[in-house]
C-alpha atoms as a PDB file:
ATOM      1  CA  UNK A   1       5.064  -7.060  20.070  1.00  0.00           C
ATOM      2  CA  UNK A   2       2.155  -4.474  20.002  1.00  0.00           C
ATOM      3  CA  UNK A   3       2.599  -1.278  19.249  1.00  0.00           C
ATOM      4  CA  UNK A   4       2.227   1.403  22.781  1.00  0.00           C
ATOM      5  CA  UNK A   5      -0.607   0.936  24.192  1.00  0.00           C
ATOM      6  CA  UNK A   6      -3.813   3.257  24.531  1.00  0.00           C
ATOM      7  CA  UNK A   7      -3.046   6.724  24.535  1.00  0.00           C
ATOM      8  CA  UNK A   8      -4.744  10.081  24.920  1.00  0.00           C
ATOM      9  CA  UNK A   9      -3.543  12.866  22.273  1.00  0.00           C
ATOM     10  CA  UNK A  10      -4.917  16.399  21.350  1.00  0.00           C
ATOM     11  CA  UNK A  11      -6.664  14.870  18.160  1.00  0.00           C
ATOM     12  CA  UNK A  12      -8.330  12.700  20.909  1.00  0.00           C
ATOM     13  CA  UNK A  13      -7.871   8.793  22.203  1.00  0.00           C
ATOM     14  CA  UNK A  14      -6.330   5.912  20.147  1.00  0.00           C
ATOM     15  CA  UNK A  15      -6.452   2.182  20.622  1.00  0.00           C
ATOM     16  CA  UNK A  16      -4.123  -0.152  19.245  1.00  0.00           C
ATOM     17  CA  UNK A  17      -5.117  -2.543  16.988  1.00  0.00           C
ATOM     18  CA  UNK A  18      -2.517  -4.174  14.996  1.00  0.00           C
ATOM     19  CA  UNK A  19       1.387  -3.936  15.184  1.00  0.00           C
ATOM     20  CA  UNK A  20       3.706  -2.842  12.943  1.00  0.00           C
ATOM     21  CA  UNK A  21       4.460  -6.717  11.882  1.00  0.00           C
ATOM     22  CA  UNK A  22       0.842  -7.620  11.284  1.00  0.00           C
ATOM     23  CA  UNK A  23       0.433  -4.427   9.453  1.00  0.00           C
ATOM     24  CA  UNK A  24       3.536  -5.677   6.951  1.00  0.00           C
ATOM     25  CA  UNK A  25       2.333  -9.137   6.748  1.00  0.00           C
ATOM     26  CA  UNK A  26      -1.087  -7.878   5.876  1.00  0.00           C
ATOM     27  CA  UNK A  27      -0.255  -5.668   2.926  1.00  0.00           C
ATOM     28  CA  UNK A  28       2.565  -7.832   1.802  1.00  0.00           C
ATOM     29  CA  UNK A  29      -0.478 -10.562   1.179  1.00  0.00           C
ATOM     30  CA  UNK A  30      -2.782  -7.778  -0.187  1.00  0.00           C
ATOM     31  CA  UNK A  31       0.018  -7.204  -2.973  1.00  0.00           C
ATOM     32  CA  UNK A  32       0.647 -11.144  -3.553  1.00  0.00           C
ATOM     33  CA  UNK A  33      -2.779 -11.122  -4.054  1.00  0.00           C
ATOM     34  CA  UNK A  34      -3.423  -8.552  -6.755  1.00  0.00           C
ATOM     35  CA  UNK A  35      -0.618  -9.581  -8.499  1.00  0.00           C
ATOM     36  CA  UNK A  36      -2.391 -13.274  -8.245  1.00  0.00           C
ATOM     37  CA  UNK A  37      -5.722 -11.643  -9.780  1.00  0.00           C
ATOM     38  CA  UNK A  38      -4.173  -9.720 -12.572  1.00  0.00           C
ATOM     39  CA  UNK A  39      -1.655 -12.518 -13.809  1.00  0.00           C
ATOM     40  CA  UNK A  40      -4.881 -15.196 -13.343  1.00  0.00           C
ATOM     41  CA  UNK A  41      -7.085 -13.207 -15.160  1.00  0.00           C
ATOM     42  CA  UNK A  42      -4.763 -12.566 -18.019  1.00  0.00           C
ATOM     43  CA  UNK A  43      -4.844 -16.357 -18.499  1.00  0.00           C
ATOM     44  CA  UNK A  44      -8.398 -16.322 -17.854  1.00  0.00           C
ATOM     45  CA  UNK A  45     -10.165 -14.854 -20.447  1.00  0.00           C
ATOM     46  CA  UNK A  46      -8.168 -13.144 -23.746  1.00  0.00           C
ATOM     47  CA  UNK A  47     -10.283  -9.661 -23.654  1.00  0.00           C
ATOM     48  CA  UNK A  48      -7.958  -9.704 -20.636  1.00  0.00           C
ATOM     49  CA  UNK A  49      -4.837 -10.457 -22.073  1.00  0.00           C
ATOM     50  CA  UNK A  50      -3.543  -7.196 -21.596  1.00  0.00           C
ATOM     51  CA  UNK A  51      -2.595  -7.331 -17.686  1.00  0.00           C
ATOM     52  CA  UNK A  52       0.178 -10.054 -19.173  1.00  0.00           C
ATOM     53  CA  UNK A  53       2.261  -6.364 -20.199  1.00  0.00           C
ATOM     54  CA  UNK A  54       2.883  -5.705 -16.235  1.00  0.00           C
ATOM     55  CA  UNK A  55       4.532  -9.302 -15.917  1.00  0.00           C
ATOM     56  CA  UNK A  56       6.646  -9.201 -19.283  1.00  0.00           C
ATOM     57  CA  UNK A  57       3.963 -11.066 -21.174  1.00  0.00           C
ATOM     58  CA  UNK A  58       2.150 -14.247 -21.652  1.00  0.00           C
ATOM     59  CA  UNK A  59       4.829 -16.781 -20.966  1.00  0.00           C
ATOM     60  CA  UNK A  60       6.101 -14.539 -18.632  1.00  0.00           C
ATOM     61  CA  UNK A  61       3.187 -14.275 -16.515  1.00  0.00           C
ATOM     62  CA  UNK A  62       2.439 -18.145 -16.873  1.00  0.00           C
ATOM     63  CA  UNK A  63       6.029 -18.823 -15.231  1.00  0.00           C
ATOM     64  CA  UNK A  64       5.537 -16.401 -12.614  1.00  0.00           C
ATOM     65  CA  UNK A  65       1.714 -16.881 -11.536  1.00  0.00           C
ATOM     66  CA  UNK A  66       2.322 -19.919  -9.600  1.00  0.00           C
ATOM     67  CA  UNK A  67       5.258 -18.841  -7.892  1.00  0.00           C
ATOM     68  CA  UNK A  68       3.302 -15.352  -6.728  1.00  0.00           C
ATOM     69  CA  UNK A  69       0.983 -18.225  -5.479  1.00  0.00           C
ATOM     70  CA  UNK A  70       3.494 -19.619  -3.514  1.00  0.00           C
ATOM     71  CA  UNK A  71       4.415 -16.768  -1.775  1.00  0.00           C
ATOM     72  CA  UNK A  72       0.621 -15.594  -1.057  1.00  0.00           C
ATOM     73  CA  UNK A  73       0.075 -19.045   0.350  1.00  0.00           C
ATOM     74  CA  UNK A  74       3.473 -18.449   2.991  1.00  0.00           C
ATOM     75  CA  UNK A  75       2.562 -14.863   3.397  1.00  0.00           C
ATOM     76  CA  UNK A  76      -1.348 -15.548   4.388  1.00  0.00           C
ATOM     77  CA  UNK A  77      -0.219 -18.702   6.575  1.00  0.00           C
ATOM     78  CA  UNK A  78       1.723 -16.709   8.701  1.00  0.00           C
ATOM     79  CA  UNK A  79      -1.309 -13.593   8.836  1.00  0.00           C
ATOM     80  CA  UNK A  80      -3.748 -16.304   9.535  1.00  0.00           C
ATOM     81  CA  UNK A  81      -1.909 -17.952  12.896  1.00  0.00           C
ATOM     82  CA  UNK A  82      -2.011 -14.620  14.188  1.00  0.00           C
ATOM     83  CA  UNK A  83      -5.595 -13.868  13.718  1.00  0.00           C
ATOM     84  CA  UNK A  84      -7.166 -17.380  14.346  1.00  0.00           C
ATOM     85  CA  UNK A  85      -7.818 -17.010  18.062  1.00  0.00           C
ATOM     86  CA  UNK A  86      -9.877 -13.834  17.457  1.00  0.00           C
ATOM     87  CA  UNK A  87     -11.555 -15.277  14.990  1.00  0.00           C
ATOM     88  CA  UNK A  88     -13.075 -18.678  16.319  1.00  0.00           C
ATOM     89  CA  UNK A  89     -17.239 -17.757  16.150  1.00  0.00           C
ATOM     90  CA  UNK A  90     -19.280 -17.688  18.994  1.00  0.00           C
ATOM     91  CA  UNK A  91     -22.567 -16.516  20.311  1.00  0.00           C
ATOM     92  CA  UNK A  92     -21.840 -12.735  19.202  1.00  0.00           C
ATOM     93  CA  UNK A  93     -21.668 -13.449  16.038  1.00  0.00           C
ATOM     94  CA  UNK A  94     -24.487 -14.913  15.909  1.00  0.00           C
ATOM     95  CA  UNK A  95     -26.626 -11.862  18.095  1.00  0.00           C
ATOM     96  CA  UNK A  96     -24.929  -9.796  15.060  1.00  0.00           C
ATOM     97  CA  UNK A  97     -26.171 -11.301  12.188  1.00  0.00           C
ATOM     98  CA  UNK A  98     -30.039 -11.032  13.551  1.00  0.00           C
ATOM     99  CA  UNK A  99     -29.377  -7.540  13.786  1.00  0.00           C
ATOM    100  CA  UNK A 100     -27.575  -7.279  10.509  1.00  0.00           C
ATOM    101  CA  UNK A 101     -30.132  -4.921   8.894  1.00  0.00           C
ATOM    102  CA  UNK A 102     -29.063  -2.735  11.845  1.00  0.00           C
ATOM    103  CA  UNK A 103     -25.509  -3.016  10.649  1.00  0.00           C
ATOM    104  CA  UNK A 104     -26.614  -1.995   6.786  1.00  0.00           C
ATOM    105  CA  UNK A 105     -28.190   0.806   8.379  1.00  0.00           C
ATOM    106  CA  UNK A 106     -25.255   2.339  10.275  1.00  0.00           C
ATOM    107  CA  UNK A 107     -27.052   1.983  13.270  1.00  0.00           C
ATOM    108  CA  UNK A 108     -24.373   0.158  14.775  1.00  0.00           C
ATOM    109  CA  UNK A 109     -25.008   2.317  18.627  1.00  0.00           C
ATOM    110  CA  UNK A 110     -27.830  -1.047  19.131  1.00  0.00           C
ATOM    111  CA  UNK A 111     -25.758  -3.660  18.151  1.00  0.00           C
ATOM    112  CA  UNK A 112     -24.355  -6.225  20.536  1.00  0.00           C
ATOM    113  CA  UNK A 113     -21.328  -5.757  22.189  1.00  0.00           C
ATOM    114  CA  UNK A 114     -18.799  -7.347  19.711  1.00  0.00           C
ATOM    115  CA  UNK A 115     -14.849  -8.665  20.611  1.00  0.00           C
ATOM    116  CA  UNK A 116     -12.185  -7.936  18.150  1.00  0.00           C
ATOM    117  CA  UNK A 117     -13.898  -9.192  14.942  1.00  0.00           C
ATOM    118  CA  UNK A 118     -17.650  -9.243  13.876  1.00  0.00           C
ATOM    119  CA  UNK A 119     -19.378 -12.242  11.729  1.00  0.00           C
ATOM    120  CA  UNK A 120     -18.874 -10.459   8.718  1.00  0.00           C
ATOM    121  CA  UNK A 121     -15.045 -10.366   9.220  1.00  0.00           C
ATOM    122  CA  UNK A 122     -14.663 -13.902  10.500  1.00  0.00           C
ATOM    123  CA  UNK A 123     -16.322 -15.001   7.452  1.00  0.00           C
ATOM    124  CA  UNK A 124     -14.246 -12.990   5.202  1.00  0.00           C
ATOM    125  CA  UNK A 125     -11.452 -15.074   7.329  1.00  0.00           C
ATOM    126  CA  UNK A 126     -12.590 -18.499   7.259  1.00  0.00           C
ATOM    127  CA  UNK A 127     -13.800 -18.271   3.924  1.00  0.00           C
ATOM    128  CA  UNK A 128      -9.626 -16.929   2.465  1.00  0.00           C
ATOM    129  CA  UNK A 129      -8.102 -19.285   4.048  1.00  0.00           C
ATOM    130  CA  UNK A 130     -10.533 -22.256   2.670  1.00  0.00           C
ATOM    131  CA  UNK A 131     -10.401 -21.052  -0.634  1.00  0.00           C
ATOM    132  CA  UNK A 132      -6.532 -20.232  -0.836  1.00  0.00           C
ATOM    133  CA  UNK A 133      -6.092 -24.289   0.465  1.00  0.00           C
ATOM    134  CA  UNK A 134      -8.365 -25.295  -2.476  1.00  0.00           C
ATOM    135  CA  UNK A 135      -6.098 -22.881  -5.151  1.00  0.00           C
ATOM    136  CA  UNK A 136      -3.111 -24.426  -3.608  1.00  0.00           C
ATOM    137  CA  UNK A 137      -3.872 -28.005  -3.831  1.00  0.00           C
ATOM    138  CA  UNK A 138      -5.674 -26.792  -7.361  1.00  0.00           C
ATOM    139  CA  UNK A 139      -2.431 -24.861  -8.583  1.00  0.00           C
ATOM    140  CA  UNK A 140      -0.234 -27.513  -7.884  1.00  0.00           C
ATOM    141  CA  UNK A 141      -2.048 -30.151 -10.091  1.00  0.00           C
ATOM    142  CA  UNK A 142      -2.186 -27.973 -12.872  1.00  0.00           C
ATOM    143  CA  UNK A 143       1.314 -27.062 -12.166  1.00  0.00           C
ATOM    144  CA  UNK A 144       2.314 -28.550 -15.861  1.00  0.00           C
ATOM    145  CA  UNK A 145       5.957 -26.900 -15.140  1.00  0.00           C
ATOM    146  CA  UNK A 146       7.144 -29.222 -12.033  1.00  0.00           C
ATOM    147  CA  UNK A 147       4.169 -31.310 -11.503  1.00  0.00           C
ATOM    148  CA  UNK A 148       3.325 -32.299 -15.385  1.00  0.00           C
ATOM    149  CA  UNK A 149       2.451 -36.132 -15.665  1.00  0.00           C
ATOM    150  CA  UNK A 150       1.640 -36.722 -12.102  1.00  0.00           C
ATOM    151  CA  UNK A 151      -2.178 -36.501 -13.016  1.00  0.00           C
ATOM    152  CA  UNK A 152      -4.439 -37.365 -15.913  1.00  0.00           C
ATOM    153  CA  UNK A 153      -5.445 -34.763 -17.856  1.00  0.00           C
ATOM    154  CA  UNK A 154      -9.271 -34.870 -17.114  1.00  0.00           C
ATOM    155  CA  UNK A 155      -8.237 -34.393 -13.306  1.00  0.00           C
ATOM    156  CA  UNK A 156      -6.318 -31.262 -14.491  1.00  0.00           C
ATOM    157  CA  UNK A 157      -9.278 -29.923 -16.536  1.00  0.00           C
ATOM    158  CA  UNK A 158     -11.213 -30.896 -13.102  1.00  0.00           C
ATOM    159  CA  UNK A 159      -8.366 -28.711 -11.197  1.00  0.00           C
ATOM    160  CA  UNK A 160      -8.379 -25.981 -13.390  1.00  0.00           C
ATOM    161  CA  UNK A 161     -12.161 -25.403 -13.493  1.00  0.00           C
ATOM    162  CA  UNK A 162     -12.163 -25.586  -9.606  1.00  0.00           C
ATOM    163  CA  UNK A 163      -9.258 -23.246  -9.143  1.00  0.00           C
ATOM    164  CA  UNK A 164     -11.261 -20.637 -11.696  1.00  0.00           C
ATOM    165  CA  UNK A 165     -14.103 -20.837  -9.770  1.00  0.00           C
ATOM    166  CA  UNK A 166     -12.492 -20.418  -6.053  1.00  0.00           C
ATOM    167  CA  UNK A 167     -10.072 -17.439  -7.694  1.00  0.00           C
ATOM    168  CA  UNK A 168     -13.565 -16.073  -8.771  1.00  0.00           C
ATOM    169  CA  UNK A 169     -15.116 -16.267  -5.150  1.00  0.00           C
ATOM    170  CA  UNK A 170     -12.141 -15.342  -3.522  1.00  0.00           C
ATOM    171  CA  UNK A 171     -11.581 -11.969  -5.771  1.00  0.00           C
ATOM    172  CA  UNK A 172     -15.318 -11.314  -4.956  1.00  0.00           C
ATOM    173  CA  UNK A 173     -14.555 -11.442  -1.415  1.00  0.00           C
ATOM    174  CA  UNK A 174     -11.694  -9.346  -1.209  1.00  0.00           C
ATOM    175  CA  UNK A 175     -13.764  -6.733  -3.258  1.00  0.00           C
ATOM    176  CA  UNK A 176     -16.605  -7.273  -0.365  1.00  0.00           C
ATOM    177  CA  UNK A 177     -13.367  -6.549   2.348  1.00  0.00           C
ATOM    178  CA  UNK A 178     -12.339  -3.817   0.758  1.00  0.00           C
ATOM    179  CA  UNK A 179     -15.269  -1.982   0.246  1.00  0.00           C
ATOM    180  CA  UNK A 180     -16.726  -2.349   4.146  1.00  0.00           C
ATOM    181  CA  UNK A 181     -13.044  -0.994   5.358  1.00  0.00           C
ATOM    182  CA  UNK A 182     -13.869   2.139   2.794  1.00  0.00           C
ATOM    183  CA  UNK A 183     -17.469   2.261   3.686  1.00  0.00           C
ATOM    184  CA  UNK A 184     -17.134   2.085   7.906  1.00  0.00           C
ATOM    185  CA  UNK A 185     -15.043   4.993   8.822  1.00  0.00           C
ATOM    186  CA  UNK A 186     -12.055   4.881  10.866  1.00  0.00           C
ATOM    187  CA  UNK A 187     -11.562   1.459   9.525  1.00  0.00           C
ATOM    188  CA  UNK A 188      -8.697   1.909   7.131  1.00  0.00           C
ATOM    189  CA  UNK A 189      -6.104   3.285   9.755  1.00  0.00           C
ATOM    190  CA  UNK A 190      -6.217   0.550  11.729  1.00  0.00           C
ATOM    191  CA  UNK A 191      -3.653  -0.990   9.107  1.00  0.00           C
ATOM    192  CA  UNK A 192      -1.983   1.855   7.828  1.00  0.00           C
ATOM    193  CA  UNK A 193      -1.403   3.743  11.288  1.00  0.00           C
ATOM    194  CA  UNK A 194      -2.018   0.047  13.778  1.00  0.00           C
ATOM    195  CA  UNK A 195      -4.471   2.133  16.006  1.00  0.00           C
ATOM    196  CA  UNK A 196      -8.231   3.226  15.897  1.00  0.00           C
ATOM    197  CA  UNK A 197      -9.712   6.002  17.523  1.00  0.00           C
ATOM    198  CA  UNK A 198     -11.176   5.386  21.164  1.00  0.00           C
ATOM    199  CA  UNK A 199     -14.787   6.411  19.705  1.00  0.00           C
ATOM    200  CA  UNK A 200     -14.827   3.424  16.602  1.00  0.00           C
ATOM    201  CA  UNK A 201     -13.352   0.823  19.057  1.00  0.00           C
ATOM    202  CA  UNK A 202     -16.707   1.688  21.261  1.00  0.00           C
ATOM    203  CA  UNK A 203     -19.309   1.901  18.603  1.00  0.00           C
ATOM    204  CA  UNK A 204     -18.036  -1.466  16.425  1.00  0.00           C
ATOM    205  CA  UNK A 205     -16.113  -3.677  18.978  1.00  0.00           C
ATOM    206  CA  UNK A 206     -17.114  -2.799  22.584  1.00  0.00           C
ATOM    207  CA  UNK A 207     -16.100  -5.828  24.046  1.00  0.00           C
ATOM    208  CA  UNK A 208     -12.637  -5.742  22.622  1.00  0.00           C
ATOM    209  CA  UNK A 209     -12.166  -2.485  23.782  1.00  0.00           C
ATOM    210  CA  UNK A 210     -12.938  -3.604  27.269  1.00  0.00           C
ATOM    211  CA  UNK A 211     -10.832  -6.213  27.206  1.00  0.00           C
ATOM    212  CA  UNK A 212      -7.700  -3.973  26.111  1.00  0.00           C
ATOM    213  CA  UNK A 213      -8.524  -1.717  29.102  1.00  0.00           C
ATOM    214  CA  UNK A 214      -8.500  -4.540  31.284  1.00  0.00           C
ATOM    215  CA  UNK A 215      -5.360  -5.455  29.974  1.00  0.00           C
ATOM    216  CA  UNK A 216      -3.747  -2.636  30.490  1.00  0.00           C
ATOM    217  CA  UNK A 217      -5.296  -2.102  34.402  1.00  0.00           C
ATOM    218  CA  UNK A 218      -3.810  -5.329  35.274  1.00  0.00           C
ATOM    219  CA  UNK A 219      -0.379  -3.894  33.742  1.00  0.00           C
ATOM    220  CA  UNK A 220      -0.299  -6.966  31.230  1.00  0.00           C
ATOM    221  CA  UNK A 221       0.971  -6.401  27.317  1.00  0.00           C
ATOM    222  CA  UNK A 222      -1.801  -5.318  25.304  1.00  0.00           C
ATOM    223  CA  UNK A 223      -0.970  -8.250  23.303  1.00  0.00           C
ATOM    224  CA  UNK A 224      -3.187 -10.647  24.930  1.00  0.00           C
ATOM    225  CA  UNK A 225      -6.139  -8.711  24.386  1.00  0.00           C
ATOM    226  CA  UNK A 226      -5.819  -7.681  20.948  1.00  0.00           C
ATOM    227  CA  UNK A 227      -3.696 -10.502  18.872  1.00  0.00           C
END
């Protein structure tokens, strides 16, 4: 269930956005997920050896790693069924990326009305969840531990070159993510508080914003509109 709905305060007018569930499930799969990078990238490379001390060392960190893997796959399975309707592309997205220099400008007042999610964010979405499939189906062939003599070992040096490279991609990514939440204001509360202020939902997703005042005017659950 969302959190209450759109409410006017002193400090000024604030949307919901995410509830408190979505908000957990989010930063539950954030953490999975750098503890993913750093135990990967001990293995990685040895100038990076050294993350291996926050997991209790090498063979430590080689037990654990695919297990943490595990649990980011369950964790971002369940954040992904909630967010896939929202994020299905469509004509907006595409109105958005021709105006995209508008977007690295901050001149987002001209941009086309937008629902809950832009292109950038829908590709940040898509792209996770194809590249976490790929480390899974990867991980689990190179999965000596449980899996060991299932494959040859040229399909395992096959697996584990693929799995470096998507890790690679995917860390990139995340970087990407995390640096447009910092960069557009007002961005980062939206999953540490579940609301945004009534002025960001206007200037970066219009449309949405509509559609959670509709919501609300017809006296349905906010839900619909925003999940």
């Amino acid at each position: 269930m969302m959190d209450a709905g759109i409410r006017e305060t002193s400090g000024g007018i604030y949307v919901p956005r995410y509830s408190a569930l979505q908000r957990v499930n989010h930063w539950l799969t954030a953490i999975l997920f750098v503890l993913l990078t750093l135990s990967g990238l001990a293995m990685f490379y040895p100038w990076l050896y050294f993350f291996s001390v926050f997991f209790g060392g090498g063979p430590a960190t080689r037990n654990l790693h695919p297990w943490l893997g595990v649990g980011l796959v369950v964790s971002f399975f369940f954040l992904a069924v909630q967010f896939v309707r929202n994020n299905i592309p469509n004509r907006d997205d595409v109105k958005w990326m021709r105006n995209f220099r508008r977007v690295m400008t901050n001149d987002h007042e001209n941009l086309p009305e937008l629902g809950k999610y832009n292109a950038g964010q829908k590709g940040v979405y898509w792209s996770q969840t194809g590249l976490i499939l790929v480390l899974l189906i990867t991980g689990v062939i190179i999965w000596d531990q449980y899996f060991y003599g299932w494959t040859s070992i040229p399909t395992k040096q096959v697996a584990l070159l693929i799995h470096s490279l998507a890790a690679v991609i995917a860390i990139a990514i995340i970087i990407v993510h995390i640096y447009a939440g910092i960069w557009i204001k007002g961005t980062g509360r939206a999953m540490t508080r579940g609301t945004v202020t009534g002025g960001w939902a206007y200037l970066h997703h219009r449309k949405w914003l509509r559609q959670v005042i509709a919501a609300e005017a017809r006296g349905r659950s906010t839900d619909s509109a925003v999940e």
